[in-house]
PDB file of N, CA and C in Angstrom:
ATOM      1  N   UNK A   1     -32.898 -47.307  -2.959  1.00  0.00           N
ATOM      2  CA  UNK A   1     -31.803 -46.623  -3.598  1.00  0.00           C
ATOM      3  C   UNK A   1     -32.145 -45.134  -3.707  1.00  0.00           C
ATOM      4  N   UNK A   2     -31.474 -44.417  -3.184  1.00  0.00           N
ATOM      5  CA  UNK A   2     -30.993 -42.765  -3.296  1.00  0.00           C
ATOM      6  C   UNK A   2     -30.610 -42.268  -4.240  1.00  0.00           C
ATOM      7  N   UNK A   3     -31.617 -41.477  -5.273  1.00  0.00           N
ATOM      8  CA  UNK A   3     -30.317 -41.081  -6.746  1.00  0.00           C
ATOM      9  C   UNK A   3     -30.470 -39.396  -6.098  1.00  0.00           C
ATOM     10  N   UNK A   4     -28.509 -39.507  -6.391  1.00  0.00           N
ATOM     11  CA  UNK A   4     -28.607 -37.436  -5.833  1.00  0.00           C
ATOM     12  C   UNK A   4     -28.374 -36.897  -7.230  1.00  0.00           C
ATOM     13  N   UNK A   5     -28.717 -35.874  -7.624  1.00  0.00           N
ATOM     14  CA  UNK A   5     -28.332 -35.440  -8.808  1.00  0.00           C
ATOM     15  C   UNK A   5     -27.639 -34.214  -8.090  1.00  0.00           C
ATOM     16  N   UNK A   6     -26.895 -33.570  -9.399  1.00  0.00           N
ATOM     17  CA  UNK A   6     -25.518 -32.953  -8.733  1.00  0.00           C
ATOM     18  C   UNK A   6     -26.762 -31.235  -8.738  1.00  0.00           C
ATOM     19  N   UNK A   7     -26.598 -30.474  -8.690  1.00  0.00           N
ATOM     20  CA  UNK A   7     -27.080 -28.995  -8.952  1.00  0.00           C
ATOM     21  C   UNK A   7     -25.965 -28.226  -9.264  1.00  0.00           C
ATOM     22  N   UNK A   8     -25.934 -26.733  -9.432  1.00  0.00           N
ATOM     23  CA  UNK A   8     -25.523 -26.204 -10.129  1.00  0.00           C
ATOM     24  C   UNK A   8     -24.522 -25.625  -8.743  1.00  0.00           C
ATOM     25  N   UNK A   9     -24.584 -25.653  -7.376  1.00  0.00           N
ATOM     26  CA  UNK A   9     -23.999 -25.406  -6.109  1.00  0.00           C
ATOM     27  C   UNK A   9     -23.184 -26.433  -5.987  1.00  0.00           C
ATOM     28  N   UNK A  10     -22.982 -27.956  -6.256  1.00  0.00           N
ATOM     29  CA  UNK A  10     -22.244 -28.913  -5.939  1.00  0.00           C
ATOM     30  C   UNK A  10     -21.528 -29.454  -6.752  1.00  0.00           C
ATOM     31  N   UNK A  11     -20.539 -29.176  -6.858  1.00  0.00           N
ATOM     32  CA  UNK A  11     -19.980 -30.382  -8.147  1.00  0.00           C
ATOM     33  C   UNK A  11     -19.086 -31.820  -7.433  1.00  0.00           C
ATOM     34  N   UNK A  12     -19.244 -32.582  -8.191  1.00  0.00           N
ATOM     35  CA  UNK A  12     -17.991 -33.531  -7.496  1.00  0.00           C
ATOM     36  C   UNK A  12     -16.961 -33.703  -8.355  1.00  0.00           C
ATOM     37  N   UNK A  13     -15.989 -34.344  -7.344  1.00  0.00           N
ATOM     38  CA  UNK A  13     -14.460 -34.144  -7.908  1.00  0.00           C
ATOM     39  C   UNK A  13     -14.235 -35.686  -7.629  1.00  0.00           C
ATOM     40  N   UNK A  14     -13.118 -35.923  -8.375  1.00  0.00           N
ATOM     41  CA  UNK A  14     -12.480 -37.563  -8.685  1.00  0.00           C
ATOM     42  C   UNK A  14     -12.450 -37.807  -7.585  1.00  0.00           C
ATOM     43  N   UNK A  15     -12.663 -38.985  -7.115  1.00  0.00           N
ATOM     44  CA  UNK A  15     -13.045 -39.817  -6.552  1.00  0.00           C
ATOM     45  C   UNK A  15     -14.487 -39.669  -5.520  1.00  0.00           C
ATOM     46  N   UNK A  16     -14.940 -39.105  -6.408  1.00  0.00           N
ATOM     47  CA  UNK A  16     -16.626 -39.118  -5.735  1.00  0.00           C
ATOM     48  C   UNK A  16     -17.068 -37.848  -4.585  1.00  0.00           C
ATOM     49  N   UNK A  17     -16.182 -37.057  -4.244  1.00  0.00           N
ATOM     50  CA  UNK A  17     -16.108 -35.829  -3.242  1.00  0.00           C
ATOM     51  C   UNK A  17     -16.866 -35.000  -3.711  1.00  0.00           C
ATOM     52  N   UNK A  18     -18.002 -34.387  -3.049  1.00  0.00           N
ATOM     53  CA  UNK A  18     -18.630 -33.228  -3.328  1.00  0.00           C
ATOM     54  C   UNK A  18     -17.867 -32.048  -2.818  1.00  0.00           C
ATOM     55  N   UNK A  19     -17.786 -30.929  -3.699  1.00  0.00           N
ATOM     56  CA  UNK A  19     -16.761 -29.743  -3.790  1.00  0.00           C
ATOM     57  C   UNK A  19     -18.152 -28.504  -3.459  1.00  0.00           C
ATOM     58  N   UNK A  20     -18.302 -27.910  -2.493  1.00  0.00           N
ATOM     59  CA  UNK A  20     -19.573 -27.410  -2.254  1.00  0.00           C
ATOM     60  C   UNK A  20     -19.213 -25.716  -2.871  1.00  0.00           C
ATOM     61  N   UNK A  21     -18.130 -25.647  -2.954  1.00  0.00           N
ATOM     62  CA  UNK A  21     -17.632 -23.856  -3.165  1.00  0.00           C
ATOM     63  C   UNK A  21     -16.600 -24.321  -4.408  1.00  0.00           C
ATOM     64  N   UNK A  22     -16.554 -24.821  -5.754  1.00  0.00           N
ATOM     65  CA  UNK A  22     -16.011 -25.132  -6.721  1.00  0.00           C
ATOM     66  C   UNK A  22     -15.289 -23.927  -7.283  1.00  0.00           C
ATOM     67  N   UNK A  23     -15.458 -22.502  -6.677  1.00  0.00           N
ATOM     68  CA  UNK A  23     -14.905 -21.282  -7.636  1.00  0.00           C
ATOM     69  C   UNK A  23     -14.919 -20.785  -6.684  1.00  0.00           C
ATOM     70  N   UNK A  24     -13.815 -19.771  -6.922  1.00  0.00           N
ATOM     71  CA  UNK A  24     -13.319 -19.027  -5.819  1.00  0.00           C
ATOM     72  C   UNK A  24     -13.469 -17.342  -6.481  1.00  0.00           C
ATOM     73  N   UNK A  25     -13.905 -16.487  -5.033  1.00  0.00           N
ATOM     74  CA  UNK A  25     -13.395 -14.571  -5.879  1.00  0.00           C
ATOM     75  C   UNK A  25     -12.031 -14.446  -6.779  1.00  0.00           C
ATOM     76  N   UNK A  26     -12.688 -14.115  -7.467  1.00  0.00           N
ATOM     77  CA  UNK A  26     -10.991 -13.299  -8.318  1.00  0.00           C
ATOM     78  C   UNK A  26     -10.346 -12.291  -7.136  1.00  0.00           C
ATOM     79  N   UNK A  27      -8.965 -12.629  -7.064  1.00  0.00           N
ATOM     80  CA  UNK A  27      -8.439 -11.184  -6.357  1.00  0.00           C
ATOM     81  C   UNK A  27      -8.339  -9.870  -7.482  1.00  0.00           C
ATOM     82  N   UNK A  28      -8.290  -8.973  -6.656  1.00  0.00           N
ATOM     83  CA  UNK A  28      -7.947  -7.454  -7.342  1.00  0.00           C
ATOM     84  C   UNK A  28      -6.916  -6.889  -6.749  1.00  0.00           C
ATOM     85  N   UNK A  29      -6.734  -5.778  -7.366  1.00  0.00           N
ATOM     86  CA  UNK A  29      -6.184  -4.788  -6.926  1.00  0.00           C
ATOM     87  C   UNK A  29      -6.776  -3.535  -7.063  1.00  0.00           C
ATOM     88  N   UNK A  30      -6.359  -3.016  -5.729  1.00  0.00           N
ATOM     89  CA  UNK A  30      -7.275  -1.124  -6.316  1.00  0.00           C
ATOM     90  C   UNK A  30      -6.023  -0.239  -6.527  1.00  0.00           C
ATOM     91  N   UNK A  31      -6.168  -0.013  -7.618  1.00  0.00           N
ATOM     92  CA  UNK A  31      -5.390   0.699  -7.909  1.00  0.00           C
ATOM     93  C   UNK A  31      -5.829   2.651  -7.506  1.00  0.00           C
ATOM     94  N   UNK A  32      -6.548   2.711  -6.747  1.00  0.00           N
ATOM     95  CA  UNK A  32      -6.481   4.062  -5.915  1.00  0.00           C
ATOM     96  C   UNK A  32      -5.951   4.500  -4.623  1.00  0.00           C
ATOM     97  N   UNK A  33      -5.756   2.690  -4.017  1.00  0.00           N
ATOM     98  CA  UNK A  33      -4.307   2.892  -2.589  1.00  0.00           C
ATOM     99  C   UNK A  33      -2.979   3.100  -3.264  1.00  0.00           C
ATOM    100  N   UNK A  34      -2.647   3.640  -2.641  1.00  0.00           N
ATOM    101  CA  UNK A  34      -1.046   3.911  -2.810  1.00  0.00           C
ATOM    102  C   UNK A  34      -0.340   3.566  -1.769  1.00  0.00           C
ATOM    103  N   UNK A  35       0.765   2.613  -2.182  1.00  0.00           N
ATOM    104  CA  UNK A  35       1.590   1.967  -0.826  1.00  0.00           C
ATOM    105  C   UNK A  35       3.290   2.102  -1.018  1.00  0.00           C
ATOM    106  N   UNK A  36       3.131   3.796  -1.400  1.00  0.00           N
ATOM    107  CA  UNK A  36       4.691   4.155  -1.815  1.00  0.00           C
ATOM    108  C   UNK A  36       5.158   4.442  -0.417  1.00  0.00           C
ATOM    109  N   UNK A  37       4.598   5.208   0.568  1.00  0.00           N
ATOM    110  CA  UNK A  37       5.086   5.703   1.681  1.00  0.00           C
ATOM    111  C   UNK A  37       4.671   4.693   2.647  1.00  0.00           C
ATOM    112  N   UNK A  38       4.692   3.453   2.712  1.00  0.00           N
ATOM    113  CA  UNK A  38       4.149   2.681   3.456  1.00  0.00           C
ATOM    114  C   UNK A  38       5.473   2.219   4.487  1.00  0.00           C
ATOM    115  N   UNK A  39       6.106   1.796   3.908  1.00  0.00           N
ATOM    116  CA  UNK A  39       7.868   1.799   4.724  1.00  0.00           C
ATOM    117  C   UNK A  39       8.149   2.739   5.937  1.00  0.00           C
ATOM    118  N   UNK A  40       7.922   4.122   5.486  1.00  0.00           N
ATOM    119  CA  UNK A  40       8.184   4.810   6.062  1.00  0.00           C
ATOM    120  C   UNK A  40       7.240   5.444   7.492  1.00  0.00           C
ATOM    121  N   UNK A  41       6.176   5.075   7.067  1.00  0.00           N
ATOM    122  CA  UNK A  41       5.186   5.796   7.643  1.00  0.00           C
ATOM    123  C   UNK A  41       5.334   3.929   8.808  1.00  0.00           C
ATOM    124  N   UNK A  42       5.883   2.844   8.386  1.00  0.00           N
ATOM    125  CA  UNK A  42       5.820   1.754   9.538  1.00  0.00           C
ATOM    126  C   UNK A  42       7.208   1.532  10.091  1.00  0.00           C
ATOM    127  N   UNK A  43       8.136   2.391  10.043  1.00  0.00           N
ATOM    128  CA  UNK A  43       9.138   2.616  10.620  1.00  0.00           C
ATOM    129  C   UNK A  43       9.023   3.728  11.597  1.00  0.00           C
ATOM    130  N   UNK A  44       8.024   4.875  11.465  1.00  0.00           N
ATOM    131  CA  UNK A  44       7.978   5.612  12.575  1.00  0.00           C
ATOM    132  C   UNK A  44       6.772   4.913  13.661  1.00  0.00           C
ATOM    133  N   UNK A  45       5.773   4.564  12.821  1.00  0.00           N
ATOM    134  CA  UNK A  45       4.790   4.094  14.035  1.00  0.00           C
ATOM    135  C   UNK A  45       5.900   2.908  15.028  1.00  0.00           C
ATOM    136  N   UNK A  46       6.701   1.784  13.928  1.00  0.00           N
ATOM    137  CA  UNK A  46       7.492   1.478  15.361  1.00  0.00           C
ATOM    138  C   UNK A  46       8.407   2.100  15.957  1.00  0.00           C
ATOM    139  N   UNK A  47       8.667   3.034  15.778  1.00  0.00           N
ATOM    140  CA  UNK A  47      10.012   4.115  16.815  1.00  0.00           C
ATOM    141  C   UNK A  47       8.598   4.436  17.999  1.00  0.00           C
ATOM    142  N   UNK A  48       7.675   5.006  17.742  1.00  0.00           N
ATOM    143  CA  UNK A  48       7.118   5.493  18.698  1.00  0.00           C
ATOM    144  C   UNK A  48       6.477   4.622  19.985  1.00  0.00           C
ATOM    145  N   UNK A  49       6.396   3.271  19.200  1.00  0.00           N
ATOM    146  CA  UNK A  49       5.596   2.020  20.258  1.00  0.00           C
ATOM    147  C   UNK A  49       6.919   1.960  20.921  1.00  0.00           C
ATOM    148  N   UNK A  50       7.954   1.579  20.294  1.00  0.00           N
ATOM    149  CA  UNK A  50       9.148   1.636  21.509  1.00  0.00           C
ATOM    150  C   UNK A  50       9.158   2.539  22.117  1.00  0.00           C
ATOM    151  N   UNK A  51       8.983   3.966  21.733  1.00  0.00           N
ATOM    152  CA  UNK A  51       9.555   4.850  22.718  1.00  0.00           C
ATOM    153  C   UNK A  51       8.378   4.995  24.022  1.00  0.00           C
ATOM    154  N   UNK A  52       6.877   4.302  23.516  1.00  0.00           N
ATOM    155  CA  UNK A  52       5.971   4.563  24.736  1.00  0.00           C
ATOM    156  C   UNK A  52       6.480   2.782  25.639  1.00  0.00           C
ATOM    157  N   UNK A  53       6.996   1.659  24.888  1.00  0.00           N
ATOM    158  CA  UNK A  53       7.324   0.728  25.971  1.00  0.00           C
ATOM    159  C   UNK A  53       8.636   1.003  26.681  1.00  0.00           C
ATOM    160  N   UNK A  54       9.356   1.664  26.029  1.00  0.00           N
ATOM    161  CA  UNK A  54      10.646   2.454  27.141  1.00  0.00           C
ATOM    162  C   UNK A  54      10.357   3.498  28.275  1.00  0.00           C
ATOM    163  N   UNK A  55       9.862   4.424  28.107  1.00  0.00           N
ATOM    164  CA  UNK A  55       8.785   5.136  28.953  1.00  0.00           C
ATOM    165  C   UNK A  55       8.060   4.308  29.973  1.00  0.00           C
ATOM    166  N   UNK A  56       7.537   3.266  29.464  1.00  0.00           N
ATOM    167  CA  UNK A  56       6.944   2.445  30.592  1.00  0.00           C
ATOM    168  C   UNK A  56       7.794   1.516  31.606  1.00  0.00           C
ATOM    169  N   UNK A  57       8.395   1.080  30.693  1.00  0.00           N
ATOM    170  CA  UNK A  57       9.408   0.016  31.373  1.00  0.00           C
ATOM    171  C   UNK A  57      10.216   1.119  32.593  1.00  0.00           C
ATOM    172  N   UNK A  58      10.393   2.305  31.968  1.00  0.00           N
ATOM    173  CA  UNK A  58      11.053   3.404  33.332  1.00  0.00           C
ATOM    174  C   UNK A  58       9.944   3.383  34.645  1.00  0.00           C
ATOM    175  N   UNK A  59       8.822   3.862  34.206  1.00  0.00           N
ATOM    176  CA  UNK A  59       7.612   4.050  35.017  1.00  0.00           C
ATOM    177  C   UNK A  59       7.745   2.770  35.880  1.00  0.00           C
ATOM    178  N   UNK A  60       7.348   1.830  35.150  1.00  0.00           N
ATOM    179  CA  UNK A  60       7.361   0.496  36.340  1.00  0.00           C
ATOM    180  C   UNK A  60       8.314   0.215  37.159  1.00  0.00           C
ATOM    181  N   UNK A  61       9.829   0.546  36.765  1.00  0.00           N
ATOM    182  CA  UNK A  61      11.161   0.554  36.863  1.00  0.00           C
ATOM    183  C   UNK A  61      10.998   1.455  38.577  1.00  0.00           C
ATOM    184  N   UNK A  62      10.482   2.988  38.369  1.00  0.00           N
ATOM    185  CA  UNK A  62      10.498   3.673  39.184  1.00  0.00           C
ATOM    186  C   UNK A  62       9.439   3.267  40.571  1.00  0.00           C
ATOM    187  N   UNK A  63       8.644   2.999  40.570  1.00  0.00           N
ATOM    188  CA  UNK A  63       7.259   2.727  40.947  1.00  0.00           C
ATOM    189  C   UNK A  63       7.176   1.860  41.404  1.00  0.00           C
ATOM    190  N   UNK A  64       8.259   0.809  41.153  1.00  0.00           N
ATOM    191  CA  UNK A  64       7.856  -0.856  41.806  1.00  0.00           C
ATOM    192  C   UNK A  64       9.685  -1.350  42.291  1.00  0.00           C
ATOM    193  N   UNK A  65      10.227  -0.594  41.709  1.00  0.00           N
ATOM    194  CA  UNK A  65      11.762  -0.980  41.902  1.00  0.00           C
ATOM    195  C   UNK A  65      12.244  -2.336  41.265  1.00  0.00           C
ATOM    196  N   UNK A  66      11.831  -3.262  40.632  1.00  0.00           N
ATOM    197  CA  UNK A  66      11.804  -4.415  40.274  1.00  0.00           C
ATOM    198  C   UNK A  66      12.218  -3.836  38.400  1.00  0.00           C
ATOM    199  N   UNK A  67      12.455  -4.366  37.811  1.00  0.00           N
ATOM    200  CA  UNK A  67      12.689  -4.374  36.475  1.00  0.00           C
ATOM    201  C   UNK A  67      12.114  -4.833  35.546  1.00  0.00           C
ATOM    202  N   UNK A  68      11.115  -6.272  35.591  1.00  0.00           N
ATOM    203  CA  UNK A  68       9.681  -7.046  35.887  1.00  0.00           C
ATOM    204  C   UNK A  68       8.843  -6.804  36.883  1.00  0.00           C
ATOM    205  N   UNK A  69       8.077  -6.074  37.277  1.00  0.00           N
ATOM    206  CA  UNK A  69       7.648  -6.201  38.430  1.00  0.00           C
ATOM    207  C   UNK A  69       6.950  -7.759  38.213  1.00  0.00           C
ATOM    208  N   UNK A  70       7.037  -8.132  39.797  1.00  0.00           N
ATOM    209  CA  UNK A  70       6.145  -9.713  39.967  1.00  0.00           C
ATOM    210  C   UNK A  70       7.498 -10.510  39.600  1.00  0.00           C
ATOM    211  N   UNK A  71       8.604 -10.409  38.298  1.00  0.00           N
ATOM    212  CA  UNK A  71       9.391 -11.670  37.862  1.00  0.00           C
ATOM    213  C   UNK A  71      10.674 -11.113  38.694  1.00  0.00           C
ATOM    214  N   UNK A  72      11.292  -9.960  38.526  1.00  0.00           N
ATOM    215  CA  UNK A  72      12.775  -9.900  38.889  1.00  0.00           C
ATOM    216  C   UNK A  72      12.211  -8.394  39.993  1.00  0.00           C
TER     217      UNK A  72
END
Protein backbone atom coordinates (compact mmCIF):
# COMPACT_ATOMS: atom_id res chain seq x y z
CA UNK A 1 0.00 0.00 0.00
CA UNK A 2 1.06 3.60 -1.23
CA UNK A 3 0.11 6.41 1.29
CA UNK A 4 0.51 9.93 -0.83
CA UNK A 5 0.18 12.74 1.39
CA UNK A 6 -1.11 15.86 -0.27
CA UNK A 7 1.83 18.93 -0.06
CA UNK A 8 1.33 22.30 -0.11
CA UNK A 9 1.67 22.24 -4.47
CA UNK A 10 -1.26 19.65 -4.79
CA UNK A 11 -4.51 19.78 -3.53
CA UNK A 12 -7.33 17.43 -4.44
CA UNK A 13 -10.71 18.18 -5.45
CA UNK A 14 -14.09 16.04 -5.03
CA UNK A 15 -13.90 13.18 -6.34
CA UNK A 16 -10.31 12.36 -5.68
CA UNK A 17 -8.54 14.67 -8.65
CA UNK A 18 -5.33 16.17 -7.94
CA UNK A 19 -5.57 20.04 -8.87
CA UNK A 20 -1.70 20.70 -9.44
CA UNK A 21 -2.11 24.79 -10.02
CA UNK A 22 -5.17 25.31 -7.32
CA UNK A 23 -4.75 29.39 -7.59
CA UNK A 24 -4.54 31.35 -10.24
CA UNK A 25 -2.59 35.30 -10.88
CA UNK A 26 -4.86 38.00 -9.92
CA UNK A 27 -5.49 40.10 -13.08
CA UNK A 28 -4.63 43.89 -13.01
CA UNK A 29 -4.85 46.71 -14.55
CA UNK A 30 -2.16 49.42 -15.24
CA UNK A 31 -3.49 52.17 -14.90
CA UNK A 32 -0.49 54.17 -16.77
CA UNK A 33 -1.76 52.79 -20.46
CA UNK A 34 -4.16 54.85 -21.80
CA UNK A 35 -6.58 53.36 -24.36
CA UNK A 36 -8.58 56.64 -25.13
CA UNK A 37 -7.14 57.04 -28.67
CA UNK A 38 -7.07 53.48 -29.37
CA UNK A 39 -10.19 53.52 -31.92
CA UNK A 40 -8.74 55.88 -33.74
CA UNK A 41 -5.28 55.27 -34.05
CA UNK A 42 -6.93 51.29 -35.36
CA UNK A 43 -9.02 52.81 -37.85
CA UNK A 44 -6.14 54.47 -39.60
CA UNK A 45 -3.62 51.60 -39.32
CA UNK A 46 -6.60 49.75 -41.21
CA UNK A 47 -7.14 52.47 -44.00
CA UNK A 48 -3.50 52.14 -44.69
CA UNK A 49 -3.20 48.06 -44.88
CA UNK A 50 -5.97 48.49 -47.43
CA UNK A 51 -4.55 51.10 -49.20
CA UNK A 52 -1.00 49.03 -49.45
CA UNK A 53 -3.39 45.67 -50.50
CA UNK A 54 -5.09 47.93 -53.22
CA UNK A 55 -1.79 49.13 -54.49
CA UNK A 56 -0.86 45.61 -54.74
CA UNK A 57 -3.73 44.02 -56.08
CA UNK A 58 -3.04 46.95 -59.07
CA UNK A 59 0.68 45.86 -59.24
CA UNK A 60 -0.20 42.20 -59.74
CA UNK A 61 -3.22 43.34 -61.81
CA UNK A 62 -0.59 45.16 -64.11
CA UNK A 63 2.31 42.69 -64.17
CA UNK A 64 0.55 39.43 -64.61
CA UNK A 65 -2.78 40.58 -66.31
CA UNK A 66 -4.80 38.05 -64.32
CA UNK A 67 -6.75 39.58 -61.30
CA UNK A 68 -5.53 36.40 -59.08
CA UNK A 69 -2.64 35.67 -60.64
CA UNK A 70 -2.38 31.57 -60.81
CA UNK A 71 -6.63 31.56 -59.98
CA UNK A 72 -8.41 33.93 -62.60
Amino acid sequence: MVLMSNSSYTTTESGGRQNMFPSETRPYIDETVSYDSYPQNAEKVNGRWAMIGFVALLGAYVSTGQIIPGIF
